[in-house]
PDB file of N, CA and C in Angstrom:
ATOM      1  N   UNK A   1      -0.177 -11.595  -9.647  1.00  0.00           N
ATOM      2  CA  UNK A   1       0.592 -10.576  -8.959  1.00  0.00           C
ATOM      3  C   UNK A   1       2.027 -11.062  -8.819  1.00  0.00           C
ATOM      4  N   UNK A   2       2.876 -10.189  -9.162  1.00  0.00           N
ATOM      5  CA  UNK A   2       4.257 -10.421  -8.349  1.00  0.00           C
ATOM      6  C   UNK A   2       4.750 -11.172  -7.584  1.00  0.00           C
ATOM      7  N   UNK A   3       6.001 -12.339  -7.052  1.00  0.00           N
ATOM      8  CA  UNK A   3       6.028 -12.261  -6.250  1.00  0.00           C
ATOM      9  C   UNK A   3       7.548 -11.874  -5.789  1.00  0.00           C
ATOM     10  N   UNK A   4       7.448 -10.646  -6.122  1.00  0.00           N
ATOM     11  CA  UNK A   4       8.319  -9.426  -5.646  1.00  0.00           C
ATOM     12  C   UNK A   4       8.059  -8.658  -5.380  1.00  0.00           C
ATOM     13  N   UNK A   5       8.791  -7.593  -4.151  1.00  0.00           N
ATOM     14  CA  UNK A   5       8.372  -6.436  -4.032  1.00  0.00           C
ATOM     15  C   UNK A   5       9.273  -5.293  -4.600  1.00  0.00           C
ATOM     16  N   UNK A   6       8.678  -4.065  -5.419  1.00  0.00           N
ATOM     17  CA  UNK A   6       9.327  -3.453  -5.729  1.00  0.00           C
ATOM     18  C   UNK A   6       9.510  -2.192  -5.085  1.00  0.00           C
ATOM     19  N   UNK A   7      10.896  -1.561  -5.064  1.00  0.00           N
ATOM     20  CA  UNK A   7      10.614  -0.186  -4.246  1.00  0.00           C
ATOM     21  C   UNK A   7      10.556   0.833  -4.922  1.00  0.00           C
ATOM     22  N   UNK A   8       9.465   1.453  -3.709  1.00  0.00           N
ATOM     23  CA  UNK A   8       9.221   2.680  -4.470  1.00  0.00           C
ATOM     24  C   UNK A   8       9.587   3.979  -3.236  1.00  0.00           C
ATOM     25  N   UNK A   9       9.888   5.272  -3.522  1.00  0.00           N
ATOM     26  CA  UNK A   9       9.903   6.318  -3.040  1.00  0.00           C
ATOM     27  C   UNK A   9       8.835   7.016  -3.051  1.00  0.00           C
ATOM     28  N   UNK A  10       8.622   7.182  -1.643  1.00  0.00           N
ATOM     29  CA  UNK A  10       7.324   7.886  -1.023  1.00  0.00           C
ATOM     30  C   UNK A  10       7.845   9.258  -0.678  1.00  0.00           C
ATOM     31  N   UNK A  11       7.169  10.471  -1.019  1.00  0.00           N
ATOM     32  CA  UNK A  11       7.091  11.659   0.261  1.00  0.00           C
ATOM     33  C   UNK A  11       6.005  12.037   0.402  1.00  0.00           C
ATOM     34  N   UNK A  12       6.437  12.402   1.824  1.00  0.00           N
ATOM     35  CA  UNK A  12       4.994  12.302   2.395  1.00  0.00           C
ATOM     36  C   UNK A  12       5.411  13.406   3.364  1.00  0.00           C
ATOM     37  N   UNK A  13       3.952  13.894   4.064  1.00  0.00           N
ATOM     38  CA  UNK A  13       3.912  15.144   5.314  1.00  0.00           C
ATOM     39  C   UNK A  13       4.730  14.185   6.402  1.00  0.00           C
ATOM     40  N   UNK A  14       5.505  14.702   6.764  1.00  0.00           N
ATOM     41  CA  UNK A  14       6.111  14.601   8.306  1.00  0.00           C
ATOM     42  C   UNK A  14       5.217  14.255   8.900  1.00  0.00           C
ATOM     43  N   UNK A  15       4.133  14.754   9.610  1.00  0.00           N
ATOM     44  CA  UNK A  15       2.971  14.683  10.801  1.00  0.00           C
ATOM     45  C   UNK A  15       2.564  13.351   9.968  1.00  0.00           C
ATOM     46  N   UNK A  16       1.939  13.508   9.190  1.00  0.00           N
ATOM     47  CA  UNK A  16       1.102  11.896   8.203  1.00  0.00           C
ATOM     48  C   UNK A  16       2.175  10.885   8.414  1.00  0.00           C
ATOM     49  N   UNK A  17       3.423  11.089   8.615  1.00  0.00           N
ATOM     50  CA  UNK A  17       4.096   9.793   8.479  1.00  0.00           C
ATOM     51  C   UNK A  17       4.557   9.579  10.330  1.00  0.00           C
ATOM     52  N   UNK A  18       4.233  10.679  10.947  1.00  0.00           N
ATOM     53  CA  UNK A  18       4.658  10.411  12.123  1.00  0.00           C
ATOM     54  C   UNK A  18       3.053   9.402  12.808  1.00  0.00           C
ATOM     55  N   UNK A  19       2.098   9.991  12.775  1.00  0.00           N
ATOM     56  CA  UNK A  19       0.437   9.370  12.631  1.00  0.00           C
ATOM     57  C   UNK A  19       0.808   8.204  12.297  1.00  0.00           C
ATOM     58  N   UNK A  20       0.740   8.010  10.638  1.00  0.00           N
ATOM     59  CA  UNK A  20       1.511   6.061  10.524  1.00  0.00           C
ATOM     60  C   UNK A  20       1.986   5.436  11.192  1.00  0.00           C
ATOM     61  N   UNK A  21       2.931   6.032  11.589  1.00  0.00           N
ATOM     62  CA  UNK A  21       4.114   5.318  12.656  1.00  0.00           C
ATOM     63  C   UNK A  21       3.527   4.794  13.957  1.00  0.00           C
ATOM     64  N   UNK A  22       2.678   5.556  14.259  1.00  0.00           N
ATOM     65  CA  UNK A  22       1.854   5.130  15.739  1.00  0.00           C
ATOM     66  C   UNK A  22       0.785   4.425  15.399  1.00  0.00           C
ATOM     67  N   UNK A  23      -0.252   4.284  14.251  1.00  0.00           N
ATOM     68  CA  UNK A  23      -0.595   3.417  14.290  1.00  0.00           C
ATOM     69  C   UNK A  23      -0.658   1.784  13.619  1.00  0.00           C
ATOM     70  N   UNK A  24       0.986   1.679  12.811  1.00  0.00           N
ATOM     71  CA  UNK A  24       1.610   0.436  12.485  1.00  0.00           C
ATOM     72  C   UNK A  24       2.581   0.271  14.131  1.00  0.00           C
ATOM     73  N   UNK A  25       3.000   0.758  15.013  1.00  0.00           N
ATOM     74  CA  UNK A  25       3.097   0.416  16.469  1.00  0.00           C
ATOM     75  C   UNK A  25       2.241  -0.148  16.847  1.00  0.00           C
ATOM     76  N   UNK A  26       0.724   0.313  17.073  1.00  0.00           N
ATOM     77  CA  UNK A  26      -0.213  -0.064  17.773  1.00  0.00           C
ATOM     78  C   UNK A  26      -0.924  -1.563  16.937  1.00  0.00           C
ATOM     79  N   UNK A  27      -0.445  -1.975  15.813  1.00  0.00           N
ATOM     80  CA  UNK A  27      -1.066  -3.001  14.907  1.00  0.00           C
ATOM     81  C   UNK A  27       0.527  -3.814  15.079  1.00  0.00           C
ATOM     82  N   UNK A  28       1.362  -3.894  15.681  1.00  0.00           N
ATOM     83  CA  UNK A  28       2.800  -4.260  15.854  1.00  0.00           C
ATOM     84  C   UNK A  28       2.987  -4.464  14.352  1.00  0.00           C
ATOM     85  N   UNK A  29       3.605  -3.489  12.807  1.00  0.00           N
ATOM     86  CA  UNK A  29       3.639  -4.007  12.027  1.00  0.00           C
ATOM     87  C   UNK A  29       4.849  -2.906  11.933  1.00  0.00           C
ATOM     88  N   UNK A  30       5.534  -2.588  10.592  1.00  0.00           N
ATOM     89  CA  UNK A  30       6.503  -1.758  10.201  1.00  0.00           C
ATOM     90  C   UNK A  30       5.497  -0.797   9.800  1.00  0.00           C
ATOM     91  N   UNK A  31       6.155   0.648   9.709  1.00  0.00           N
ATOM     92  CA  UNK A  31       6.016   1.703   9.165  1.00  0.00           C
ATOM     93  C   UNK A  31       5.677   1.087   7.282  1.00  0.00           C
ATOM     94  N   UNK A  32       6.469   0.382   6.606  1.00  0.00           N
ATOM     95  CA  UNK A  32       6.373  -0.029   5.256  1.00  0.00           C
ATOM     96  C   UNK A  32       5.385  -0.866   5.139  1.00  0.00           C
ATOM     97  N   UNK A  33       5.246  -1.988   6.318  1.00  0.00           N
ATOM     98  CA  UNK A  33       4.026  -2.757   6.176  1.00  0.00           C
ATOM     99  C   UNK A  33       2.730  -2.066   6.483  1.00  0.00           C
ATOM    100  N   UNK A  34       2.535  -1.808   7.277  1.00  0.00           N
ATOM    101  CA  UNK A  34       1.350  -0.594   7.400  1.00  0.00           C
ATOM    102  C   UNK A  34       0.806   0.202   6.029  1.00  0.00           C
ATOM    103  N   UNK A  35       1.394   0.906   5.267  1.00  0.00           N
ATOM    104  CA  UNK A  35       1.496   1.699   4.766  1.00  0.00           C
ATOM    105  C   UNK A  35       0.823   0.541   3.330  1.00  0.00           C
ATOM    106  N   UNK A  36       1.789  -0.447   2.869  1.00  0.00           N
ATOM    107  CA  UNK A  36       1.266  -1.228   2.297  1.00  0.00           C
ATOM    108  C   UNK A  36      -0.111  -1.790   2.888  1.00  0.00           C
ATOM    109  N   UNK A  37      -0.181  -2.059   3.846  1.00  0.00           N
ATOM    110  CA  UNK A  37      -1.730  -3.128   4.361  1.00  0.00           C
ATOM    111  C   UNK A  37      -2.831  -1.727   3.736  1.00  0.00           C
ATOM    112  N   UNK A  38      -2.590  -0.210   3.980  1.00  0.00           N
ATOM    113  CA  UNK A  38      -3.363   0.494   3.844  1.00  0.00           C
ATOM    114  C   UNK A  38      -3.917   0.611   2.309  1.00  0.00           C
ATOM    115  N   UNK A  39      -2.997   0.543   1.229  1.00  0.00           N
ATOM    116  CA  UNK A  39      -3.049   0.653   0.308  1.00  0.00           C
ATOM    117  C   UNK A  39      -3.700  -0.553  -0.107  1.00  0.00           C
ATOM    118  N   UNK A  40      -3.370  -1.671   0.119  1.00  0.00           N
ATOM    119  CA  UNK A  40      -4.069  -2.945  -0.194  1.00  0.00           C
ATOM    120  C   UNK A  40      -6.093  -3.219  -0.368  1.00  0.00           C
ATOM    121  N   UNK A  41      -5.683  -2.191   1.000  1.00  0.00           N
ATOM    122  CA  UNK A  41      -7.814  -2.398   1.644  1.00  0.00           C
ATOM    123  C   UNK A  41      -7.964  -1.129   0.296  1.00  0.00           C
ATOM    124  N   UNK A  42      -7.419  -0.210   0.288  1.00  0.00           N
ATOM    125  CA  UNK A  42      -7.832   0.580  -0.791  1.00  0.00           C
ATOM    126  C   UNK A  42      -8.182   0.289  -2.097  1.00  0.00           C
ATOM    127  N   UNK A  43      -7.232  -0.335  -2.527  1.00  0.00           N
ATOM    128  CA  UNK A  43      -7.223  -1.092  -3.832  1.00  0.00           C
ATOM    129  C   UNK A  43      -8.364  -2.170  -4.030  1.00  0.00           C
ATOM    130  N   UNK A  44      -8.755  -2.888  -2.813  1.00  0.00           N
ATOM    131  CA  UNK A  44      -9.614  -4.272  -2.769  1.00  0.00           C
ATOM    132  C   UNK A  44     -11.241  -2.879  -2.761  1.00  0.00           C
ATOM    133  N   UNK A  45     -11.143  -2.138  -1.970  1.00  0.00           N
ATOM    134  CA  UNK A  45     -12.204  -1.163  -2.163  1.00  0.00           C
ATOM    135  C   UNK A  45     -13.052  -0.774  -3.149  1.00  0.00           C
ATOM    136  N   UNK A  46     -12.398  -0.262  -3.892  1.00  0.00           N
ATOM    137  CA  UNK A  46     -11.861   0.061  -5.350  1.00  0.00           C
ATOM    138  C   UNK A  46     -12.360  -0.889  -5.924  1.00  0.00           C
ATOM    139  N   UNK A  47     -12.118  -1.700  -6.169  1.00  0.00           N
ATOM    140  CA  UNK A  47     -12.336  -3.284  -6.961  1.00  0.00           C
ATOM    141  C   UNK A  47     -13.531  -3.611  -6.859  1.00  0.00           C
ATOM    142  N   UNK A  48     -14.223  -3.886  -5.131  1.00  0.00           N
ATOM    143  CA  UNK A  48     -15.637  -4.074  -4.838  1.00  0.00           C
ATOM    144  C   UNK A  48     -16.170  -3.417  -5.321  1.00  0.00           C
ATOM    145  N   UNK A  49     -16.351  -1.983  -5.708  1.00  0.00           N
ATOM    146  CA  UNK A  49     -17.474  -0.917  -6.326  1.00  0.00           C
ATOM    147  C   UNK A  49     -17.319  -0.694  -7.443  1.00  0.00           C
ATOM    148  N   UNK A  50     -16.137  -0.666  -8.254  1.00  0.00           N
ATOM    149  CA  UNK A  50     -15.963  -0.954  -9.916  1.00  0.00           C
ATOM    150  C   UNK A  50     -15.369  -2.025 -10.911  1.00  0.00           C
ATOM    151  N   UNK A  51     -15.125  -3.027 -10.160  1.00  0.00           N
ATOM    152  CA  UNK A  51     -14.961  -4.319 -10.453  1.00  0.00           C
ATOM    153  C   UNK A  51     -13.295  -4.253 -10.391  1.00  0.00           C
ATOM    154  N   UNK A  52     -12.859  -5.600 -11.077  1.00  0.00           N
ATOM    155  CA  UNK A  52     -11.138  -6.274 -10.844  1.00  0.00           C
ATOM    156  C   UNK A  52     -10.407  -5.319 -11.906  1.00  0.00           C
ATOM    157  N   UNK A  53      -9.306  -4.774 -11.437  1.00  0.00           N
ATOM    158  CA  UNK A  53      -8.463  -3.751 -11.897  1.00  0.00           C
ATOM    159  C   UNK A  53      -7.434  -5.066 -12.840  1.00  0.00           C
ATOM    160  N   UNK A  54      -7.698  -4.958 -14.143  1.00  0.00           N
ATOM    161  CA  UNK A  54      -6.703  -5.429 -15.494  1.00  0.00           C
ATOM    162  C   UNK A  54      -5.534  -5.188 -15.233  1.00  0.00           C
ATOM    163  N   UNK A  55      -4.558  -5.826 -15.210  1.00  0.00           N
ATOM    164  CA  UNK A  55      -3.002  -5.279 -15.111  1.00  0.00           C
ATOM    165  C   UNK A  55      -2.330  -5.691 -16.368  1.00  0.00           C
ATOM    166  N   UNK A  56      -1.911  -5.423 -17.502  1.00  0.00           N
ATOM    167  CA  UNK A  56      -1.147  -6.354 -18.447  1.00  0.00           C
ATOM    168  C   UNK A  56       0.415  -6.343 -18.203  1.00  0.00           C
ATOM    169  N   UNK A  57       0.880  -7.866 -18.056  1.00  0.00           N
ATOM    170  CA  UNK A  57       1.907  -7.676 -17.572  1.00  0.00           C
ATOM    171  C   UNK A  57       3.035  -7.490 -18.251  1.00  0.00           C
ATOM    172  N   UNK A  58       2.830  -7.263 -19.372  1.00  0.00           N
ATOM    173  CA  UNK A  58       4.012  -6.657 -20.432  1.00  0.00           C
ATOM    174  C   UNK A  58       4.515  -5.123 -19.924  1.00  0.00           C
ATOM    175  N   UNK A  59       3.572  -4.466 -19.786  1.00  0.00           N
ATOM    176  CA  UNK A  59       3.712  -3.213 -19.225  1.00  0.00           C
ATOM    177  C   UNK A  59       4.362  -2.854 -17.630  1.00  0.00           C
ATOM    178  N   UNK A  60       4.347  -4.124 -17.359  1.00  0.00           N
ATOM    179  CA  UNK A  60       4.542  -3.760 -15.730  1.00  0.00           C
ATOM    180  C   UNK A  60       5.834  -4.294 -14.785  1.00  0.00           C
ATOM    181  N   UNK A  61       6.879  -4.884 -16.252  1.00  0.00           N
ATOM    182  CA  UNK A  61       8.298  -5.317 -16.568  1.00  0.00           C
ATOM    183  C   UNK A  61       8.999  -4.267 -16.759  1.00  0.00           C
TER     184      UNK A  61
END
């Protein structure tokens, strides 16, 4: 994996990002970290029930 982060542009529902917001408050994290931690458990999810996701990293330069 990376060890960079790259940015990306999100849109998202107003209400869904206001929801986020309260509960990366309540986990004391950022709105961006949150959002990432969420995506992370998703991805590891993902992985447990259909195995390790291939990345080739030529493609991802």
């Amino acid at each position: 994996m990376a060890d960079y982060k790259k940015a990306y542009t999100l849109r998202i529902d107003e209400t869904l990002l206001d929801k986020i917001r309260v509960v990366a408050e309540k986990n004391k994290r950022s709105i961006n970290a949150q959002i990432e931690y969420l995506i992370q458990q998703c991805v590891e999810e993902f992985e447990a029930k259909h195995g390790e996701i291939k990345i080739d990293e030529e493609k991802t330069e």
